[in-house]
C-alpha atoms as a PDB file:
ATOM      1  CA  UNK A   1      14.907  21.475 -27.471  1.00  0.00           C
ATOM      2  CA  UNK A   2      10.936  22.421 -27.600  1.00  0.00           C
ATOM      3  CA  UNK A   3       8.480  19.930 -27.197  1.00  0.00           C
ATOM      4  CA  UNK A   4       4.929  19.878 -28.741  1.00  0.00           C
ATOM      5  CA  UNK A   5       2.578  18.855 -25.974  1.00  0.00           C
ATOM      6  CA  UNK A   6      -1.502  18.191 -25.332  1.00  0.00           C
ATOM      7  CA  UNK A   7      -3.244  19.403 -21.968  1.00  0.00           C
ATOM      8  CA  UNK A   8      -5.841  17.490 -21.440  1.00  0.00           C
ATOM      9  CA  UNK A   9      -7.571  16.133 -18.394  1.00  0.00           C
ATOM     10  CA  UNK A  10     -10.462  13.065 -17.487  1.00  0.00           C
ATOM     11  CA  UNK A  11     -12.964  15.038 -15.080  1.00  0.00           C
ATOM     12  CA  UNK A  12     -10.048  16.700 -13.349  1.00  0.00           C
ATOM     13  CA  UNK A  13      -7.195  14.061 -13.428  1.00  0.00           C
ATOM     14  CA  UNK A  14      -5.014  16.011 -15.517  1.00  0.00           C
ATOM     15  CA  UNK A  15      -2.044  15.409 -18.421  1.00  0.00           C
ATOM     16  CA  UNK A  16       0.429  16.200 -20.489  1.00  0.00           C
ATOM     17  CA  UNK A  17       0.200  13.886 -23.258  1.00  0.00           C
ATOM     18  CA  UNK A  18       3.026  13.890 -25.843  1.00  0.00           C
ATOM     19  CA  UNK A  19       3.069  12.482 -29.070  1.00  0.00           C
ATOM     20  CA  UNK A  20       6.134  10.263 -29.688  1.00  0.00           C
ATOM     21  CA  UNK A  21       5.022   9.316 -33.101  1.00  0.00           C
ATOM     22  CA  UNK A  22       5.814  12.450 -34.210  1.00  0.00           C
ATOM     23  CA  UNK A  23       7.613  13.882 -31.378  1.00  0.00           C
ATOM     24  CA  UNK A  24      11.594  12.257 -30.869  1.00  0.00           C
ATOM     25  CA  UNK A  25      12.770  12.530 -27.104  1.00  0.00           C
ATOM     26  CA  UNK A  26      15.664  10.810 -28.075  1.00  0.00           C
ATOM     27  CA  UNK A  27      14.495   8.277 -25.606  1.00  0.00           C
ATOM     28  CA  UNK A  28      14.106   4.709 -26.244  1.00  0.00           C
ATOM     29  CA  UNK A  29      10.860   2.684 -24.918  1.00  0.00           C
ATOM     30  CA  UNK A  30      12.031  -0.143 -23.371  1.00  0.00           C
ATOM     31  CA  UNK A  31      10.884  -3.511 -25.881  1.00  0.00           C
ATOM     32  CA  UNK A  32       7.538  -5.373 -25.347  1.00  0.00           C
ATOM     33  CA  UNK A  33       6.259  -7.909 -23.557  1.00  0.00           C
ATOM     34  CA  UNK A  34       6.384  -8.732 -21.358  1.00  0.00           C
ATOM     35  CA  UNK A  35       4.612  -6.412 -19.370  1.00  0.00           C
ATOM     36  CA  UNK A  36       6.662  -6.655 -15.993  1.00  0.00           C
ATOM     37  CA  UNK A  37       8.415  -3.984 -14.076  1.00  0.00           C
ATOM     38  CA  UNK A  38       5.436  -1.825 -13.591  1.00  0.00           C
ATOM     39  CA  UNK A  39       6.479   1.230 -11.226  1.00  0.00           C
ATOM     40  CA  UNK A  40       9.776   2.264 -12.069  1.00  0.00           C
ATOM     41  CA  UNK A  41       9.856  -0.351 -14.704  1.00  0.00           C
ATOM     42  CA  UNK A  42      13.484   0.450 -16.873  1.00  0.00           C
ATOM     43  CA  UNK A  43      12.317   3.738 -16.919  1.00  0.00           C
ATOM     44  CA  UNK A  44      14.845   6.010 -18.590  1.00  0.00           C
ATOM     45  CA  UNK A  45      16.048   8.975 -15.773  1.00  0.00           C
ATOM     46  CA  UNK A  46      15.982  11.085 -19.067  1.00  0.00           C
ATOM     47  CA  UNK A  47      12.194  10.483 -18.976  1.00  0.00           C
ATOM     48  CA  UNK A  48      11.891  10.643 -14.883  1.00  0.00           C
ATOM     49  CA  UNK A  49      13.368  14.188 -15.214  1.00  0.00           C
ATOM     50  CA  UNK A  50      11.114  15.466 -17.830  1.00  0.00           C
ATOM     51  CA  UNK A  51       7.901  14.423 -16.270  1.00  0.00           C
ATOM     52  CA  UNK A  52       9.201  15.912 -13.278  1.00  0.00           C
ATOM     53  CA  UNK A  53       9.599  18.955 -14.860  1.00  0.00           C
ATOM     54  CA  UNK A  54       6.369  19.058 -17.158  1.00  0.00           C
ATOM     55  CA  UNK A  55       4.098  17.877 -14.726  1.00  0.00           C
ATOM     56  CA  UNK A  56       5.664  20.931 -12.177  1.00  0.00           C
ATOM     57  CA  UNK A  57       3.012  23.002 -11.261  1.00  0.00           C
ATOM     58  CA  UNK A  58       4.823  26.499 -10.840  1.00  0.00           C
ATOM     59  CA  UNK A  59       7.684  25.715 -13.129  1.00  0.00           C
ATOM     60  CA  UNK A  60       6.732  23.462 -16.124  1.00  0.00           C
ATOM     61  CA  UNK A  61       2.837  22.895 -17.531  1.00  0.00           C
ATOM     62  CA  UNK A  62       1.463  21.277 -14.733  1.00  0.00           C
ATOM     63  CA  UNK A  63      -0.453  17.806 -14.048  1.00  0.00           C
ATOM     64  CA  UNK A  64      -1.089  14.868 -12.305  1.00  0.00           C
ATOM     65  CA  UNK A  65       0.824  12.383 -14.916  1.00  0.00           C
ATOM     66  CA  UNK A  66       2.706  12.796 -18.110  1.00  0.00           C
ATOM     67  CA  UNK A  67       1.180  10.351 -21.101  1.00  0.00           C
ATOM     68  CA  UNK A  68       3.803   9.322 -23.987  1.00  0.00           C
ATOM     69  CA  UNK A  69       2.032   7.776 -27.153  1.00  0.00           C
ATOM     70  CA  UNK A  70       4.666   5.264 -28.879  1.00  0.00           C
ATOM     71  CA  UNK A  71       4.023   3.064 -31.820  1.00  0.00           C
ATOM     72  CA  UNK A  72       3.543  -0.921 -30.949  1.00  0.00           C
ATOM     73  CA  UNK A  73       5.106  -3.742 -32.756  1.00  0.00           C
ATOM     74  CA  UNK A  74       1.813  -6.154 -31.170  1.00  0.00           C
ATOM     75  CA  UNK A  75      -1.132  -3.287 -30.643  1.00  0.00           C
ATOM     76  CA  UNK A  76      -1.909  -0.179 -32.188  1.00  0.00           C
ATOM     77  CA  UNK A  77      -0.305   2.215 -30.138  1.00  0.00           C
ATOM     78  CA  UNK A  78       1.447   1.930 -26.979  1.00  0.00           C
ATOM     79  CA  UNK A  79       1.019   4.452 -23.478  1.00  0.00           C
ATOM     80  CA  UNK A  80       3.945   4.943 -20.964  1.00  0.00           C
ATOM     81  CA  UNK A  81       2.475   6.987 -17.915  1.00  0.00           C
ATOM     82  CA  UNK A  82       4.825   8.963 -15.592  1.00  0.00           C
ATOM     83  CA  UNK A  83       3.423  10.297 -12.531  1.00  0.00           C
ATOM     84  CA  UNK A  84       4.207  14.003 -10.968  1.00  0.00           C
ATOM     85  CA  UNK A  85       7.028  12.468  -9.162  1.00  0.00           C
ATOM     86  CA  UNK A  86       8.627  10.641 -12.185  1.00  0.00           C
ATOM     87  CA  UNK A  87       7.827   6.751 -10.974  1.00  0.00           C
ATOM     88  CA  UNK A  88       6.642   5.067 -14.535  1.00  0.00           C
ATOM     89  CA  UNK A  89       3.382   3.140 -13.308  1.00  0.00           C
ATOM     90  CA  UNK A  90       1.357   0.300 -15.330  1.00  0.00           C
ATOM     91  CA  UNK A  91      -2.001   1.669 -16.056  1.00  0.00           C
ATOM     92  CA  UNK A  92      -4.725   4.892 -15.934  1.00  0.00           C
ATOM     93  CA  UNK A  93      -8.025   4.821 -16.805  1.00  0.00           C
ATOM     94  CA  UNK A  94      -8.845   8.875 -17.018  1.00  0.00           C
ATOM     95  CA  UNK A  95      -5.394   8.889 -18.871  1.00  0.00           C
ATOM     96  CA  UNK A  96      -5.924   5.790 -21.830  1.00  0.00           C
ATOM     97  CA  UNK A  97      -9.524   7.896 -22.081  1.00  0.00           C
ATOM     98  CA  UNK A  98      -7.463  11.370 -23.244  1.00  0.00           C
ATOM     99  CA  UNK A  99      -4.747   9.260 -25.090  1.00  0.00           C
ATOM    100  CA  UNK A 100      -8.176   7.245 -27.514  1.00  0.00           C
ATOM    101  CA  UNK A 101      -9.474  10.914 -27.885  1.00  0.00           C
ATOM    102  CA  UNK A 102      -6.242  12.329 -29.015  1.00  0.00           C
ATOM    103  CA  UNK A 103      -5.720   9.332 -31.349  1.00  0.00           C
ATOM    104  CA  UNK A 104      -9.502   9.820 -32.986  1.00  0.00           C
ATOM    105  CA  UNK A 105      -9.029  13.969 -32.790  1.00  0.00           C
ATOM    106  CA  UNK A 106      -6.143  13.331 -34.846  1.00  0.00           C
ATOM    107  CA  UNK A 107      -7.539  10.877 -37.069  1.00  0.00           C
ATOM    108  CA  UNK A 108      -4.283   8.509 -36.402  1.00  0.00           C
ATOM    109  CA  UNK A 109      -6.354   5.611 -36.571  1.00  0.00           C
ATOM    110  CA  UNK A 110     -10.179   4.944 -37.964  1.00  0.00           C
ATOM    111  CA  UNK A 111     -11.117   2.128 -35.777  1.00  0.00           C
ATOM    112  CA  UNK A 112     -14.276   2.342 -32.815  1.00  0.00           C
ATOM    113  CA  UNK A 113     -11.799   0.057 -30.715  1.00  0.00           C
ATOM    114  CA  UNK A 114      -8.399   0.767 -29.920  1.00  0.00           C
ATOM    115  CA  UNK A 115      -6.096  -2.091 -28.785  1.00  0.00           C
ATOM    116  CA  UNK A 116      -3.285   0.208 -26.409  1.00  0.00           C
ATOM    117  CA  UNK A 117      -0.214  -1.420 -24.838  1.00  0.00           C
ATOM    118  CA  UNK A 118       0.563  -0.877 -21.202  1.00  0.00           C
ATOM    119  CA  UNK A 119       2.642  -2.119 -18.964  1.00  0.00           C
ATOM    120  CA  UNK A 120      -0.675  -3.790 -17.752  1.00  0.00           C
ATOM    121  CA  UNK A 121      -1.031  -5.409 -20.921  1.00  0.00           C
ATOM    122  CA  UNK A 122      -3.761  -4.909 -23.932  1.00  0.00           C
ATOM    123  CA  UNK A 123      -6.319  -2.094 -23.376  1.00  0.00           C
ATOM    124  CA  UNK A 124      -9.225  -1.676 -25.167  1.00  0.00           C
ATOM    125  CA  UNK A 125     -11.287   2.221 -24.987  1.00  0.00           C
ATOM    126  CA  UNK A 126     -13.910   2.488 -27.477  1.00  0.00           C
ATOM    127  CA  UNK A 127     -16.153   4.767 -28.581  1.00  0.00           C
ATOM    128  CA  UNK A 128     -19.629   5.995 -26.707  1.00  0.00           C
ATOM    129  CA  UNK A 129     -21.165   8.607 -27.919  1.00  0.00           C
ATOM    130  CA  UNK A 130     -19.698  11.877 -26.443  1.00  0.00           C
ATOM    131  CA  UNK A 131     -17.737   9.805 -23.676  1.00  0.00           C
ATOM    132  CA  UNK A 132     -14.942   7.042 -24.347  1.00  0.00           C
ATOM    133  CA  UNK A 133     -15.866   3.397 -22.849  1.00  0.00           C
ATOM    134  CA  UNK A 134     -12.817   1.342 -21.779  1.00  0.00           C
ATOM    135  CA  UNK A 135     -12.294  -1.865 -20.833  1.00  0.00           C
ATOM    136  CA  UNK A 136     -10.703  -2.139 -18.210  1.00  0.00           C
ATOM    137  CA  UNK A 137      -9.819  -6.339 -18.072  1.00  0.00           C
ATOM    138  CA  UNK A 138     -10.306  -8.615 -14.782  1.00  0.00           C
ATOM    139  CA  UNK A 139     -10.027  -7.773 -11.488  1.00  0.00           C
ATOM    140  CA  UNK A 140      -7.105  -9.055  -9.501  1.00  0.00           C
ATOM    141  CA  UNK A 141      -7.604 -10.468  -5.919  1.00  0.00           C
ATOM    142  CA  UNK A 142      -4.396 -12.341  -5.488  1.00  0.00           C
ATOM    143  CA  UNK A 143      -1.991 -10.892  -2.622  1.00  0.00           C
ATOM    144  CA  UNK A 144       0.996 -11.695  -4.470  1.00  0.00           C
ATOM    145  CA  UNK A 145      -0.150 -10.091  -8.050  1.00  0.00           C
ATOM    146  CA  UNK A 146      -1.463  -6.881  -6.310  1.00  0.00           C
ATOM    147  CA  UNK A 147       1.186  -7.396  -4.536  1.00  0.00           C
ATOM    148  CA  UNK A 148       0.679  -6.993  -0.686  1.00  0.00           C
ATOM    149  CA  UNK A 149       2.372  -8.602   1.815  1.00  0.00           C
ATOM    150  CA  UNK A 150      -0.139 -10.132   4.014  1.00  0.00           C
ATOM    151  CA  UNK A 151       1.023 -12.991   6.639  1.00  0.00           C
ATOM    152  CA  UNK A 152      -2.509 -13.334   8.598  1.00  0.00           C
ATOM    153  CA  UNK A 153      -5.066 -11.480   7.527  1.00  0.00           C
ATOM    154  CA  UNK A 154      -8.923 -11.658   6.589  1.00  0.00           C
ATOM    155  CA  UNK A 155      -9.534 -13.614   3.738  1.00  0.00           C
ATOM    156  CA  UNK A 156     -12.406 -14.504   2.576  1.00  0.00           C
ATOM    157  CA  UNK A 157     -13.812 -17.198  -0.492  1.00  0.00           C
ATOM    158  CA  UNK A 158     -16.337 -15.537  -2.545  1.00  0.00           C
ATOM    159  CA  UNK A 159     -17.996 -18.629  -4.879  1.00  0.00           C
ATOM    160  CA  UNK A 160     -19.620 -16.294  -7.394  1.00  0.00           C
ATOM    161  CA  UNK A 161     -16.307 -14.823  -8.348  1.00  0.00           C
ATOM    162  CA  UNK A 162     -14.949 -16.444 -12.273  1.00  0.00           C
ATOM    163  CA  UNK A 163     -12.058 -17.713 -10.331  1.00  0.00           C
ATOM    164  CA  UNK A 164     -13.633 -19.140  -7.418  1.00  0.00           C
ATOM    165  CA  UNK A 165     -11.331 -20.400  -5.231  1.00  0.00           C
ATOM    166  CA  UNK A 166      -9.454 -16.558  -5.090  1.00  0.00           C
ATOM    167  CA  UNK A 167      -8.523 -15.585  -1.611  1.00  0.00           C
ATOM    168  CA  UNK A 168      -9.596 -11.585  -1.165  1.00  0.00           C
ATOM    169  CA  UNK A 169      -8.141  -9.363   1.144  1.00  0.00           C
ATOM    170  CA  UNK A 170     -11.658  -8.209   2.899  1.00  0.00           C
ATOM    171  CA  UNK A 171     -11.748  -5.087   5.461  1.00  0.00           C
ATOM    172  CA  UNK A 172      -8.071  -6.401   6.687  1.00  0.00           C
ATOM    173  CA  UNK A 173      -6.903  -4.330  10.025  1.00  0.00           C
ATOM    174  CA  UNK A 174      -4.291  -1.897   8.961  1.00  0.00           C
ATOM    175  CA  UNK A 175      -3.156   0.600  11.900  1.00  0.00           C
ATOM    176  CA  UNK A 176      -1.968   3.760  10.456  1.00  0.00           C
ATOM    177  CA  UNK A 177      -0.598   6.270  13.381  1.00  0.00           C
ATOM    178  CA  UNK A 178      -3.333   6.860  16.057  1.00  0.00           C
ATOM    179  CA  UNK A 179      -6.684   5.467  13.258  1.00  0.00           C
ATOM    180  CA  UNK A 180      -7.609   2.079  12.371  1.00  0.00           C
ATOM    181  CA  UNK A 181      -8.628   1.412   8.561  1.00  0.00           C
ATOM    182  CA  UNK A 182     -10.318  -1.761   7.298  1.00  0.00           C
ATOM    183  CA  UNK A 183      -8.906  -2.167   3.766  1.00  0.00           C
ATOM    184  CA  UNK A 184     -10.202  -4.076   0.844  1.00  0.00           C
ATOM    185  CA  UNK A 185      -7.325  -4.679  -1.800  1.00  0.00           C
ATOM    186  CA  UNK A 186      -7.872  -5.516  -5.827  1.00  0.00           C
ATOM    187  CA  UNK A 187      -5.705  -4.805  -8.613  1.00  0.00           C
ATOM    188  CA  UNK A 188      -6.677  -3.231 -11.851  1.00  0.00           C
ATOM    189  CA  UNK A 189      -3.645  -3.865 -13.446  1.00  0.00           C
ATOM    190  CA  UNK A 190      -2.286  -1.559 -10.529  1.00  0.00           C
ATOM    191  CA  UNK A 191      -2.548  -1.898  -6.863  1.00  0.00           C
ATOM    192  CA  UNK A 192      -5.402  -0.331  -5.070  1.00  0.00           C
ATOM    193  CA  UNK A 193      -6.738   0.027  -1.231  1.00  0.00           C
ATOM    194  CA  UNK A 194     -10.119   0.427  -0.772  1.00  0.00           C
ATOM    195  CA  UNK A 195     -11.594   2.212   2.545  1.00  0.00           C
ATOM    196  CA  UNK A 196     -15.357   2.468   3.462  1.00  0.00           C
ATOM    197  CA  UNK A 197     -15.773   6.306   5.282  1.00  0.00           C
ATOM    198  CA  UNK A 198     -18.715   7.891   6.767  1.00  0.00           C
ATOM    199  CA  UNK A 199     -18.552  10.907   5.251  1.00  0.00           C
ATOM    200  CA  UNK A 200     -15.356  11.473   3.197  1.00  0.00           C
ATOM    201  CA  UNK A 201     -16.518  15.503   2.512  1.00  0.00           C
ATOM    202  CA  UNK A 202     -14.285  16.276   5.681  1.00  0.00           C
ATOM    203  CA  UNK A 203     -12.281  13.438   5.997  1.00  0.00           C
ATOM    204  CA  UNK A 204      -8.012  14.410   5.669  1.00  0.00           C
ATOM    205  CA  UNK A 205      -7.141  12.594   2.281  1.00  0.00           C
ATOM    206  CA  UNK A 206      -3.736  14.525   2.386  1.00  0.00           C
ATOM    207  CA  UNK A 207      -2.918  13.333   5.844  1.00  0.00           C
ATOM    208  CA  UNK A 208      -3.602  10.017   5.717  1.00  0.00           C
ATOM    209  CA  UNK A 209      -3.119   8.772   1.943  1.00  0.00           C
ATOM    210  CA  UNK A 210       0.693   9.252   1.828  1.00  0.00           C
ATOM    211  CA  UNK A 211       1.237   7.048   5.171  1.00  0.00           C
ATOM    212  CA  UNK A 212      -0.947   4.064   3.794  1.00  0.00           C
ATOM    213  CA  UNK A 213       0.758   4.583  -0.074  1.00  0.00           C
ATOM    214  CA  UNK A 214       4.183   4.119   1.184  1.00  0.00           C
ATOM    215  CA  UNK A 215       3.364   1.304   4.045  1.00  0.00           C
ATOM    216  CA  UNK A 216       5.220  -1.525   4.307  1.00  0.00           C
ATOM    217  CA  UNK A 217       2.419  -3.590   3.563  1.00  0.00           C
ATOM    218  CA  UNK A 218       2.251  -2.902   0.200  1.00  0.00           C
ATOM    219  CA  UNK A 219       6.065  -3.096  -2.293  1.00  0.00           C
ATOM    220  CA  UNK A 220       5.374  -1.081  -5.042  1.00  0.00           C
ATOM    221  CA  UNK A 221       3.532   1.031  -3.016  1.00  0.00           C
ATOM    222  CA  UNK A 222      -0.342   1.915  -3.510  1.00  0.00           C
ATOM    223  CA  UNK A 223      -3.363   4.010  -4.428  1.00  0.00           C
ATOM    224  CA  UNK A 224      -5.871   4.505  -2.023  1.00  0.00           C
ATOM    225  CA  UNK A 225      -9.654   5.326  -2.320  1.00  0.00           C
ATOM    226  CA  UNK A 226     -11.550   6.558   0.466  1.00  0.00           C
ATOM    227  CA  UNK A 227     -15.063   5.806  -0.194  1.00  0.00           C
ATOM    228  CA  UNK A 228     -18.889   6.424   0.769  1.00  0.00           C
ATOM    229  CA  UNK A 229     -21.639   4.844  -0.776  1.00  0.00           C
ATOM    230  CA  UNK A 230     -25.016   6.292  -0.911  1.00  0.00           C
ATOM    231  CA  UNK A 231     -26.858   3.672  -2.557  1.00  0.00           C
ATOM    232  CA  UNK A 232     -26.904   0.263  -3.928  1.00  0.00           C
ATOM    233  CA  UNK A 233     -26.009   2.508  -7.288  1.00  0.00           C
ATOM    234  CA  UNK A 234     -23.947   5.557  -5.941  1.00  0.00           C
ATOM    235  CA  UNK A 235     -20.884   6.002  -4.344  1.00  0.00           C
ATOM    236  CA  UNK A 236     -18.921   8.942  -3.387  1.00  0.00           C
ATOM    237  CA  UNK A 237     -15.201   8.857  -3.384  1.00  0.00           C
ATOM    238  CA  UNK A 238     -12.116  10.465  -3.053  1.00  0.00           C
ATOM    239  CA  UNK A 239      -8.293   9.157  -4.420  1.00  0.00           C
ATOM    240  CA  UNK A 240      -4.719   9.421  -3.185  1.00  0.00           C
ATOM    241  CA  UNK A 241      -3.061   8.623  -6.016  1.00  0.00           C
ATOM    242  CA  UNK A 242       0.398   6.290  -5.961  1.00  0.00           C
ATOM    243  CA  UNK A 243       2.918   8.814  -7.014  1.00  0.00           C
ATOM    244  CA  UNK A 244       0.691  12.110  -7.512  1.00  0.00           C
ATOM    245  CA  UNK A 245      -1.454  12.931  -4.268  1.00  0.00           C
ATOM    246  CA  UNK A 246      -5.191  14.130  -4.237  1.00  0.00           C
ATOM    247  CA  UNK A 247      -6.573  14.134  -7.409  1.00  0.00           C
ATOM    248  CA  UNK A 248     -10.309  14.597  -8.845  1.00  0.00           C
ATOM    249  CA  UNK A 249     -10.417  11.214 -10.243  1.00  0.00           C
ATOM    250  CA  UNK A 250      -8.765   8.056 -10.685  1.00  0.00           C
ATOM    251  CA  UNK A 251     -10.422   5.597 -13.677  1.00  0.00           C
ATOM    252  CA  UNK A 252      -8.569   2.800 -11.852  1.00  0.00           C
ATOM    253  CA  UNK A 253      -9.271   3.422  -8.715  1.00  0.00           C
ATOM    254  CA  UNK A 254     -13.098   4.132  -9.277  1.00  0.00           C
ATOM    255  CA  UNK A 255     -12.909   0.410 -11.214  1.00  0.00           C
ATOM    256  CA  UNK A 256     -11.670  -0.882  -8.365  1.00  0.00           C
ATOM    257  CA  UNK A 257     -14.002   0.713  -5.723  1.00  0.00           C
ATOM    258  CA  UNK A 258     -17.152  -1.048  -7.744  1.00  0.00           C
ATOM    259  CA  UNK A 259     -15.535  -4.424  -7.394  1.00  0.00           C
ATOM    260  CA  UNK A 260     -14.986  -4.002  -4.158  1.00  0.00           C
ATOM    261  CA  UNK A 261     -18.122  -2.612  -3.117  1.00  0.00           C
ATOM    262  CA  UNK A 262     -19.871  -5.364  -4.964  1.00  0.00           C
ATOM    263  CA  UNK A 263     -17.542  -8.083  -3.501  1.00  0.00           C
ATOM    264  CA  UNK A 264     -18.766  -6.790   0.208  1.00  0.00           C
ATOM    265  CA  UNK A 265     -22.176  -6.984  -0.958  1.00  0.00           C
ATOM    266  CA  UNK A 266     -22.700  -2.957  -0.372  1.00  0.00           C
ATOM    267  CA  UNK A 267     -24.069  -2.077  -4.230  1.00  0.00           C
ATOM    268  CA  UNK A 268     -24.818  -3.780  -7.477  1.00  0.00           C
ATOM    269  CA  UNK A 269     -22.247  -4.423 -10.448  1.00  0.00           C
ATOM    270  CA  UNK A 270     -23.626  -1.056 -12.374  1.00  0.00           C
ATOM    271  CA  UNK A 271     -22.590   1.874 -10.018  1.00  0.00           C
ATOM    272  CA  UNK A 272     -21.849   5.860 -10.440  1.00  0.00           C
ATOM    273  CA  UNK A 273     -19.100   6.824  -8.942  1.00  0.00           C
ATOM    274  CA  UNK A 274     -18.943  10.933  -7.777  1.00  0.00           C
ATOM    275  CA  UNK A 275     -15.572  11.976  -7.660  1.00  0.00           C
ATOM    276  CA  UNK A 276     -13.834  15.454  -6.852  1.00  0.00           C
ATOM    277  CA  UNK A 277     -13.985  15.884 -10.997  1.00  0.00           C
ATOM    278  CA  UNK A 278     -17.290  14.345 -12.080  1.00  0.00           C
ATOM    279  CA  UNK A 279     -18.961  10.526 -12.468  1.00  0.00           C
ATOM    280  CA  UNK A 280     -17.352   7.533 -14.074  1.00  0.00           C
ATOM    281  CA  UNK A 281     -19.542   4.912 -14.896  1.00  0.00           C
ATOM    282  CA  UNK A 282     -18.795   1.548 -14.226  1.00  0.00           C
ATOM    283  CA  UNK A 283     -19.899  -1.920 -14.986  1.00  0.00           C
ATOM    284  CA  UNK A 284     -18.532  -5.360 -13.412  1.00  0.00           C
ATOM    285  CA  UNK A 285     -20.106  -7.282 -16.606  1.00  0.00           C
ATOM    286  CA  UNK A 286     -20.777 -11.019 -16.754  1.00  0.00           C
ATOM    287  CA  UNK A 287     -17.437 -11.925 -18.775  1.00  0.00           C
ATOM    288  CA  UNK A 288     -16.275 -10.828 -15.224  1.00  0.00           C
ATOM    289  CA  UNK A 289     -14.101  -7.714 -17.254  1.00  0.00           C
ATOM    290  CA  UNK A 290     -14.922  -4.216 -15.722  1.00  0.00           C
ATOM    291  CA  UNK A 291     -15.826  -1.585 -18.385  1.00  0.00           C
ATOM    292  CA  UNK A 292     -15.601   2.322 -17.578  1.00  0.00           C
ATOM    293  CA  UNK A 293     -17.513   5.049 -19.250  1.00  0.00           C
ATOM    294  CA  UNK A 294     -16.230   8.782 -18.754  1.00  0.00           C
ATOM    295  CA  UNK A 295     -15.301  12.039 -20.498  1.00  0.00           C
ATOM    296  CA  UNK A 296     -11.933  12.958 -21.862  1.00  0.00           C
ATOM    297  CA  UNK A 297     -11.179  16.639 -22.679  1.00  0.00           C
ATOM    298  CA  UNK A 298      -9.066  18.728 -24.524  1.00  0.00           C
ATOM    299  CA  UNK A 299      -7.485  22.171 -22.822  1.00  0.00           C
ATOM    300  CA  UNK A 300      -5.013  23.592 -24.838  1.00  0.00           C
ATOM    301  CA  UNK A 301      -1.827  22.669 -27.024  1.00  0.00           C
ATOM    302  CA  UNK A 302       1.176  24.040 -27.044  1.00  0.00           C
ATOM    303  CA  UNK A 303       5.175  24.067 -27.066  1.00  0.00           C
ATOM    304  CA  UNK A 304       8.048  24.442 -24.173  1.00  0.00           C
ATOM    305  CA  UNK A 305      11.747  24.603 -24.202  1.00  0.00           C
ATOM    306  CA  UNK A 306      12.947  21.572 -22.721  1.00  0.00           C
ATOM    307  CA  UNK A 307      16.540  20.589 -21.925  1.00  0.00           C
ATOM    308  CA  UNK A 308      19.004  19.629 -18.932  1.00  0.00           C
ATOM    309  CA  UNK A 309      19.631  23.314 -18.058  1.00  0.00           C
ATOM    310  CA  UNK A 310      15.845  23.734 -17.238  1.00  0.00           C
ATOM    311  CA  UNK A 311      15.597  20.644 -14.777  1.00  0.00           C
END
């Protein structure tokens, strides 16, 4: 069978987006809500294979995730994302960008806000100017709904936060091998670990971000962001991504490095975040939802002959 396919990529973080509106795989979504599951969620092996195969660098199109547009019986659209290695996880921010500029490039809907279904629930991009502006929804502190399993660890009550009484896991001790990292977890509808470096320019991503993903600490495993920050304004970082490795950006995981750099009093809530890729912009508003600003860009289009025997 061939399948009609986008390239496109969020300041580096790069896709395969394919349109099952028009597009049949054959493949049922599973039925929605409620949005639970989240890694590996029901995912069809029929799917798990092909995004291991399109995603391929030396034998399919190559990318960091595979994005499948879907109508939605309670939004208007829905977004599965596959990563590299086939695990189905609940949300990405570079990705939802590409998926609201395909929609508008295509003129499949007319609206300035799009309401997406994830397996993190509603998403909203918008609009802005040359860039897309998504919002991103609430920060999530709670160990269990990150999830991490922490027994003891360093918790801390921050009385500013919306939800006030919210126990935060703050610069907790986590020994990897022969290096000790302080880690600051938050959820952005997907788990993320947050680690203040010195200078991240030389620091080994590779070696280190696959240990602390698949830890034991941490179920449905997790992303990790290695971060610097210059400035009350600036920070630097650098993502292991849950599923995919290095990449040049993570929308997610620069959402979640401003909320956690704000909640250790380090920067403001309006901070630039340099990645591998580019800047994402990101504000921690007063509604307490985090909003995103970033690029989303087209490569190329084509077709590619897809079927058991090539897997």
């Amino acid at each position: 069978m061939k399948i009609h396919f986008i390239k496109m990529h969020g300041l580096g973080n790069d896709f395969i987006l394919i349109d099952c509106v028009k597009e049949k795989l054959g493949i049922t979504p599973p039925q929605s809500p409620p949005y639970q599951g989240g890694e590996m969620g029901g995912c069809h092996q029929d799917l798990v294979e092909l995004s291991k195969r399109l995603c391929d660098r030396r034998f399919g199109i190559g990318a960091d995730q595979l994005l499948l547009l879907y109508p939605s019986n309670i939004a208007d659209f829905k977004m599965r994302i596959l990563n590299a290695d086939g695990s189905e996880v609940e949300m990405c921010g570079n990705g939802i960008r590409c998926l609201a500029k395909y929609i508008w490039d295509r003129n499949l809907s007319d609206k300035n806000i799009l309401h997406i279904e994830t397996l993190a629930g509603i998403i909203k991009p918008e609009k802005s100017g040359d860039m897309v502006k998504v919002d991103m929804g609430e920060p999530i502190f709670e160990p269990e709904k990150i999830p991490i399993k922490i027994v003891e660890s360093s918790k801390f009550k921050v009385q500013s936060l919306k939800t006030p009484n919210s126990e935060l896991i703050i610069d907790y001790s986590l020994q990897v091998n022969d290096k000790e990292f302080n880690i600051t977890c938050v959820s952005m509808g997907n788990p993320h670990a947050v680690i203040m470096i010195n200078n991240i320019a030389d620091f080994p991503v590779t070696y280190y971000g696959p240990m602390i993903e698949n830890h034991s600490l941490f179920p449905k495993r997790i992303n990790v962001e290695f971060t610097e920050v210059l400035n009350p304004s600036e920070i630097k970082m650098r993502v292991w991504e849950r599923g995919s490795g290095e990449t040049m950006a993570c929308g997610t995981g620069a959402s979640a490095v401003a909320v956690a750099s704000h909640i250790k009093g380090l920067t403001g809530k309006n901070v630039t975040i340099h990645l591998l890729g580019g800047d994402l912009f990101i504000e921690w508003a007063d509604d307490n939802h985090v909003y995103m600003t970033g690029p989303a860009t087209k490569v190329f289009e084509g077709t590619i002959e897809y079927g058991r025997e090539y897997v």
